[in-house]
N, C-alpha and C. Protein backbone atom coordinates (compact mmCIF):
# COMPACT_ATOMS: atom_id res chain seq x y z
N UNK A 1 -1.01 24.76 -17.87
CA UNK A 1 -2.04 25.77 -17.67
C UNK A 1 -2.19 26.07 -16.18
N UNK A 2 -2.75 27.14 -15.73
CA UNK A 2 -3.17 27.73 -14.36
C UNK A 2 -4.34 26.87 -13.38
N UNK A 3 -3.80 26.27 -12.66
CA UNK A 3 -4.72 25.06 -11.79
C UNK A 3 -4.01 23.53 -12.26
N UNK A 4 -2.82 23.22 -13.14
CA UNK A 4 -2.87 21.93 -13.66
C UNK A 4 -1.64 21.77 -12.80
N UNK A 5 -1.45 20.12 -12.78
CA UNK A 5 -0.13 19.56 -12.29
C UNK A 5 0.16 18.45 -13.52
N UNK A 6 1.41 18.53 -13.57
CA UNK A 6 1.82 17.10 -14.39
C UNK A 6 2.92 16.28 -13.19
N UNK A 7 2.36 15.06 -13.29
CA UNK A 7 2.92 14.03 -12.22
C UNK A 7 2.87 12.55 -12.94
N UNK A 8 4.04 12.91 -13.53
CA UNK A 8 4.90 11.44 -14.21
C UNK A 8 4.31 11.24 -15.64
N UNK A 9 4.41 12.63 -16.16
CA UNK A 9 3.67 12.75 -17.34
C UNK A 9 2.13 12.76 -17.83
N UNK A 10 1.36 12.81 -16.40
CA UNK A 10 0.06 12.74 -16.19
C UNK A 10 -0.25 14.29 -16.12
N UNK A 11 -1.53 14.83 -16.87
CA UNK A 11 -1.78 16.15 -16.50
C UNK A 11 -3.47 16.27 -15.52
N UNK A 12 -3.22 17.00 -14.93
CA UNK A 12 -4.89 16.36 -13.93
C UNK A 12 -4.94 17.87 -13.62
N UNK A 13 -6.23 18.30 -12.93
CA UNK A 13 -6.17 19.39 -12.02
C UNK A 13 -5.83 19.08 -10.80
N UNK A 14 -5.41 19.87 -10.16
CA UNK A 14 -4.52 20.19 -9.15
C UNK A 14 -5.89 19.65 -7.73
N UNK A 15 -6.95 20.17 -7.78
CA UNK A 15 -7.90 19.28 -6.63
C UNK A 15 -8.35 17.62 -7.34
N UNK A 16 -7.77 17.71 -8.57
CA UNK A 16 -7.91 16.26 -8.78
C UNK A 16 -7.01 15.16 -8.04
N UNK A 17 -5.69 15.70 -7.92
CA UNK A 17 -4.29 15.12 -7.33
C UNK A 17 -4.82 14.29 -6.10
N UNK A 18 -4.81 12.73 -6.00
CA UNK A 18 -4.78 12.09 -4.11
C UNK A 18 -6.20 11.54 -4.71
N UNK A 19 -7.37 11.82 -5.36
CA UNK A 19 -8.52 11.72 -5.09
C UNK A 19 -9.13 10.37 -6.35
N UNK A 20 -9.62 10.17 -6.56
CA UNK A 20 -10.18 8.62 -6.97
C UNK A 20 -10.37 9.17 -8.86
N UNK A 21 -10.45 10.58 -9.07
CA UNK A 21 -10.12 10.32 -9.82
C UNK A 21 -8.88 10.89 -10.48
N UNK A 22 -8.21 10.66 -9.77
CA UNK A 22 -6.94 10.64 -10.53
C UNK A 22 -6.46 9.72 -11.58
N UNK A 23 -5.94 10.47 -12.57
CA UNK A 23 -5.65 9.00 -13.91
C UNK A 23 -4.83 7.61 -13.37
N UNK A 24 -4.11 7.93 -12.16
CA UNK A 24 -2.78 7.17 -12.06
C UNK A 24 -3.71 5.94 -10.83
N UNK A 25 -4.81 6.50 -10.46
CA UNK A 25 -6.33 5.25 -9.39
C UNK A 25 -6.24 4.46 -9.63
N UNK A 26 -6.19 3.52 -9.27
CA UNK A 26 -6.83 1.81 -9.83
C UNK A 26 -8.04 1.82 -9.80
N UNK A 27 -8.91 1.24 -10.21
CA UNK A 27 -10.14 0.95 -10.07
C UNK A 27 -10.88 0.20 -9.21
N UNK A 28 -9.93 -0.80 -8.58
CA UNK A 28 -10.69 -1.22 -7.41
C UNK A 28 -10.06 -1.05 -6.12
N UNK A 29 -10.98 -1.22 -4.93
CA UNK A 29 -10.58 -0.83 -3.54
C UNK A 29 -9.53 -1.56 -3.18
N UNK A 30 -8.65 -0.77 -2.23
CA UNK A 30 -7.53 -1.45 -1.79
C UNK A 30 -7.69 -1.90 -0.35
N UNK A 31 -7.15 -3.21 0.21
CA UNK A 31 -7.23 -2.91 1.45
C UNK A 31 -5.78 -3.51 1.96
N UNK A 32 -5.50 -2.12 3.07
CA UNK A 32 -3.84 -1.89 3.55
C UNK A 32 -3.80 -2.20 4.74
N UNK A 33 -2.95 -3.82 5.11
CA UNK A 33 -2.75 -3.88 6.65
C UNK A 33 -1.39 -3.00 7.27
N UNK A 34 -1.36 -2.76 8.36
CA UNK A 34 -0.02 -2.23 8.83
C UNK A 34 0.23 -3.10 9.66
N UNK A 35 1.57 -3.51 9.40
CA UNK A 35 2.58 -4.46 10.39
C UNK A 35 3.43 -4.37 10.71
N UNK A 36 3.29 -4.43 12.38
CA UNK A 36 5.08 -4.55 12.66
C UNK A 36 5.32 -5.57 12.87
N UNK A 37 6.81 -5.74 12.02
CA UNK A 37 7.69 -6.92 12.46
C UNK A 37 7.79 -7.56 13.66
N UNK A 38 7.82 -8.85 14.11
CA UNK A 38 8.36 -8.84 15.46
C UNK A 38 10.15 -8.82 15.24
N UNK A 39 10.55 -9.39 14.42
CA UNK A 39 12.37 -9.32 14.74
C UNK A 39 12.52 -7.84 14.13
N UNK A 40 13.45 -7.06 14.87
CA UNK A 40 13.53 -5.79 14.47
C UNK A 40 12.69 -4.58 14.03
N UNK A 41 11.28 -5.19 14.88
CA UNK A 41 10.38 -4.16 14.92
C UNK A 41 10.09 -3.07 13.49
N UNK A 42 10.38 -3.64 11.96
CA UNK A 42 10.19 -2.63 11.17
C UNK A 42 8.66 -3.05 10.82
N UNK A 43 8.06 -1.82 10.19
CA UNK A 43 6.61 -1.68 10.01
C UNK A 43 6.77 -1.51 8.56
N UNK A 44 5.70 -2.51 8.19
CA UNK A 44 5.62 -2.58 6.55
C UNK A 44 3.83 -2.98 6.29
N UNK A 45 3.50 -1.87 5.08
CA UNK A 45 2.36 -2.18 4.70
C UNK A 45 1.91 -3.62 4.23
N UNK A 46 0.66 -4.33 4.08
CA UNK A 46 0.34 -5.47 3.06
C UNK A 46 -0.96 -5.27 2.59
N UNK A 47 -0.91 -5.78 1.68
CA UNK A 47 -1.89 -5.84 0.32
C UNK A 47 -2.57 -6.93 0.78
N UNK A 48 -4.12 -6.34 1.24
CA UNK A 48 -4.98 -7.94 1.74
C UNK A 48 -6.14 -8.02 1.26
N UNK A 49 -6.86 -9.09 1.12
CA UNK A 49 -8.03 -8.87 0.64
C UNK A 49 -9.39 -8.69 1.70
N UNK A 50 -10.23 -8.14 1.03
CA UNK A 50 -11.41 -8.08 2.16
C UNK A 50 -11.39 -8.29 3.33
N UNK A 51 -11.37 -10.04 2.94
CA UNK A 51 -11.71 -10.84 3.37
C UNK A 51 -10.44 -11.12 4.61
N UNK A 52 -9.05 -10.78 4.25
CA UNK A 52 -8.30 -10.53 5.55
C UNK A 52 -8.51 -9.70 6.22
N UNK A 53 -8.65 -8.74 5.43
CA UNK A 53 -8.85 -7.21 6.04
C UNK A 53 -9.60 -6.97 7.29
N UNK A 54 -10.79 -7.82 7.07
CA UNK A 54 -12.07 -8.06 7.96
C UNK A 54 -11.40 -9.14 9.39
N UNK A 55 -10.85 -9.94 9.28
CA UNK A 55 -10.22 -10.87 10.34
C UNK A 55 -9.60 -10.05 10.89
N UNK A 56 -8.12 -9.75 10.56
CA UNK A 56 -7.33 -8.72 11.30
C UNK A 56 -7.63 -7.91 12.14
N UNK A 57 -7.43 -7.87 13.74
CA UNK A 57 -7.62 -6.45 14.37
C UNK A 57 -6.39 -6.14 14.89
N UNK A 58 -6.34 -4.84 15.17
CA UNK A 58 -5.07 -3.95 16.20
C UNK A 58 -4.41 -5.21 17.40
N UNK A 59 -3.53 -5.82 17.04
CA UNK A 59 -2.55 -6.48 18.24
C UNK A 59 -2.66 -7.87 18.13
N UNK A 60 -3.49 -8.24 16.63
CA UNK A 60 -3.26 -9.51 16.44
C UNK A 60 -2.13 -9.65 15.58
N UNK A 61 -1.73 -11.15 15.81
CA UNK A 61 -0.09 -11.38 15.59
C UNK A 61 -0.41 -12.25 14.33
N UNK A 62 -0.21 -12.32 12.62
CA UNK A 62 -0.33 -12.69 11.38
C UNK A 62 0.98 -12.99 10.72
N UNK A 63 1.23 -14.01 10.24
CA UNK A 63 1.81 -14.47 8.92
C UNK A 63 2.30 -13.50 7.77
N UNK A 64 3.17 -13.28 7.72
CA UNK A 64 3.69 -12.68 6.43
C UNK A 64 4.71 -13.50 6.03
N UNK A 65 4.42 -13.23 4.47
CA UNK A 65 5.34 -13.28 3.48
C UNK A 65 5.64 -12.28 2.78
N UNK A 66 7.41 -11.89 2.57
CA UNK A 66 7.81 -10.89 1.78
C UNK A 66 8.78 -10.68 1.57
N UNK A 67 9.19 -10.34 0.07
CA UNK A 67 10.27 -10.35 -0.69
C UNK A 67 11.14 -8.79 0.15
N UNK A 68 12.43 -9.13 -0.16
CA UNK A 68 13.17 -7.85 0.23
C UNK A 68 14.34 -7.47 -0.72
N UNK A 69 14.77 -5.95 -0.96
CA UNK A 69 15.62 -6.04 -2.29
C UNK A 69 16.93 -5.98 -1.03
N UNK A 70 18.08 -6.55 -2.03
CA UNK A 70 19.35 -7.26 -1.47
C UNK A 70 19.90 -6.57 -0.98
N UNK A 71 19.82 -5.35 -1.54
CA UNK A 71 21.12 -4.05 -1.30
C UNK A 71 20.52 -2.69 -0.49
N UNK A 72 19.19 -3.11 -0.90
CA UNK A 72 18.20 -1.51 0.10
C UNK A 72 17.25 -2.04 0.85
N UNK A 73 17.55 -3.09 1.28
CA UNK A 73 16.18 -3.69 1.98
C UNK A 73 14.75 -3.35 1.58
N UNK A 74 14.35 -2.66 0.95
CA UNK A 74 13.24 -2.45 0.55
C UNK A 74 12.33 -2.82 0.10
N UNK A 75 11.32 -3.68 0.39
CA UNK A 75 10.03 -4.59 0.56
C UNK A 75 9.73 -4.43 -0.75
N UNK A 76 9.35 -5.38 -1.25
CA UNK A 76 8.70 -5.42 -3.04
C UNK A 76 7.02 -6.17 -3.12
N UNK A 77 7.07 -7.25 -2.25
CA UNK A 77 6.08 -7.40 -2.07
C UNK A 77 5.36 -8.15 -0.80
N UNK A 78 4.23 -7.79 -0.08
CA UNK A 78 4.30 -9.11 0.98
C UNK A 78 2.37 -9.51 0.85
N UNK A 79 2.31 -10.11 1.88
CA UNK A 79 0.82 -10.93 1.46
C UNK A 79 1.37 -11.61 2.95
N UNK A 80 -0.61 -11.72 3.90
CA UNK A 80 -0.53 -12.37 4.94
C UNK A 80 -0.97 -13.85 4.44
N UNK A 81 -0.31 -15.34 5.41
CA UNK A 81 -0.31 -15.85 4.81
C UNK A 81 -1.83 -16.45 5.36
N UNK A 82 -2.41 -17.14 4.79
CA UNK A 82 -4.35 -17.84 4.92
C UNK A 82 -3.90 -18.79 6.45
């Protein structure tokens, strides 16, 4: 229909798309650290809770753990470590 999107078999309105309620939302808040690597400087998101979230500031240096796929390098999952 006129105003709709389908995105991965999801049908929403089109100012619905990005916004909380989108069908594809989770329900609870996320909180996203950004990190750069120190060896090879790559920058990869992590999944933290609050409660890291809140410790962490801009240029502090944290613990990660994270899986990488074999053939595309591509991060699957990481978590700072306590």
């Amino acid at each position: 229909k006129q105003g709709e999107a389908v995105v991965n078999g999801d049908v929403m309105g089109k100012a619905v798309r990005g916004t909380s309620k989108d069908p594809r939302a989770l329900p609870n808040e996320q909180w996203l650290v950004r990190v750069e690597l120190i060896s090879g400087g790559r920058k990869i998101v992590v999944h933290a809770d609050r409660r890291q979230y809140d410790k962490v500031k801009p240029g502090d240096q944290v613990e990660v753990t994270y899986r990488e796929g074999k053939y595309t390098g591509t991060v699957w999952s990481a978590e700072i470590k306590p």
